[in-house]
Protein backbone atom coordinates (compact mmCIF):
# COMPACT_ATOMS: atom_id res chain seq x y z
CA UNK A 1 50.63 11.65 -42.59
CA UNK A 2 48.78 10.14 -39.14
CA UNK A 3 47.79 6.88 -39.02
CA UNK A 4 44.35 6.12 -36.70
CA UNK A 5 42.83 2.55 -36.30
CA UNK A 6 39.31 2.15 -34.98
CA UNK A 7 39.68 -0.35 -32.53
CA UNK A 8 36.57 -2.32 -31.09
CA UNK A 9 34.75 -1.10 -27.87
CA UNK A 10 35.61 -3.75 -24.75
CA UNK A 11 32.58 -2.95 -23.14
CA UNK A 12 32.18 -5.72 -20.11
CA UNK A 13 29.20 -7.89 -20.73
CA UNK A 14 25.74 -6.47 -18.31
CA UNK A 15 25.84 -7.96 -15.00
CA UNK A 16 23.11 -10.55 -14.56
CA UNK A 17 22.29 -10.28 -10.85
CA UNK A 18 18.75 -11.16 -11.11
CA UNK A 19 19.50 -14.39 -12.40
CA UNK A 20 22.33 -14.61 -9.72
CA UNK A 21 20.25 -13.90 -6.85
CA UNK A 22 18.43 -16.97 -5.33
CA UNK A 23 15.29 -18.19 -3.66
CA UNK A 24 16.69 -17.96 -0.37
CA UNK A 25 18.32 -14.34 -0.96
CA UNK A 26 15.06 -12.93 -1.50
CA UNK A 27 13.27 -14.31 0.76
CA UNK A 28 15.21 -13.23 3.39
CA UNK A 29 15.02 -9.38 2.37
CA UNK A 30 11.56 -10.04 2.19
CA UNK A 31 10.91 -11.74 5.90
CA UNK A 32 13.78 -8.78 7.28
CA UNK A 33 12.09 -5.50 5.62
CA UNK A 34 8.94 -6.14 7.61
CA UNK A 35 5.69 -5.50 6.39
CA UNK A 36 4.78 -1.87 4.13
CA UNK A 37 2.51 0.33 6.13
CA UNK A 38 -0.58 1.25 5.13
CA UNK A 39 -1.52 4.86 3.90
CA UNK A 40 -3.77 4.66 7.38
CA UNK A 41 -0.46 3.63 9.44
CA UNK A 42 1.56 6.65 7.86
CA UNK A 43 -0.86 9.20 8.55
CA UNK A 44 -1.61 8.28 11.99
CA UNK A 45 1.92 7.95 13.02
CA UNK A 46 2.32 11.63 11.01
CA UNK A 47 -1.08 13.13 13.38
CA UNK A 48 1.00 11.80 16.46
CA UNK A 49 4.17 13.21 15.71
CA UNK A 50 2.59 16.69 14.85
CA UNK A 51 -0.11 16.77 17.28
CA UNK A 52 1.38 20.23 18.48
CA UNK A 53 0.62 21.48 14.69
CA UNK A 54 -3.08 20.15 13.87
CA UNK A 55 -5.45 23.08 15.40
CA UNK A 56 -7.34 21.08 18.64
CA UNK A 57 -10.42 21.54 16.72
CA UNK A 58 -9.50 19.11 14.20
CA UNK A 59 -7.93 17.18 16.99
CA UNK A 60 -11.27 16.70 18.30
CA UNK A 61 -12.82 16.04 15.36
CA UNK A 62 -10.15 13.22 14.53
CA UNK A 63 -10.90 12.03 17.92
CA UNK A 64 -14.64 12.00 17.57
CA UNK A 65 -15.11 10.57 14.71
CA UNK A 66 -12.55 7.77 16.14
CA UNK A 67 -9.98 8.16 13.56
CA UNK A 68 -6.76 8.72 16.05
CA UNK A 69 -6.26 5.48 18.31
């Protein structure tokens, strides 16, 4: 004959970092990650890095109609 027992799960209790994490913490990531770029920022810094790749008729186009700095 086998004997089991069923013990209870010890499980640690959830970590509460949001409670944990102060004032000061989070304004510091907040001042250190900068500011988010605009959808306008990202696609301009995209048209300069690939400025090989757009055909130059778009280029020109971009560049008329004063969307490319």
């Amino acid at each position: 004959m086998t004997m089991t027992a069923d013990f209870p799960s010890q499980d640690p209790p959830p970590a509460r970092t949001s409670r944990n994490t102060s004032v000061w913490r989070k304004l510091l990531a907040v001042v250190t990650d900068g500011p988010t770029p605009t959808a306008e920022d990202v696609i301009t810094a995209y048209l300069h890095r690939h400025q090989n790749d757009v055909p130059p008729a778009l280029w020109i186009e971009l560049e008329r109609r004063r969307l490319i700095p």
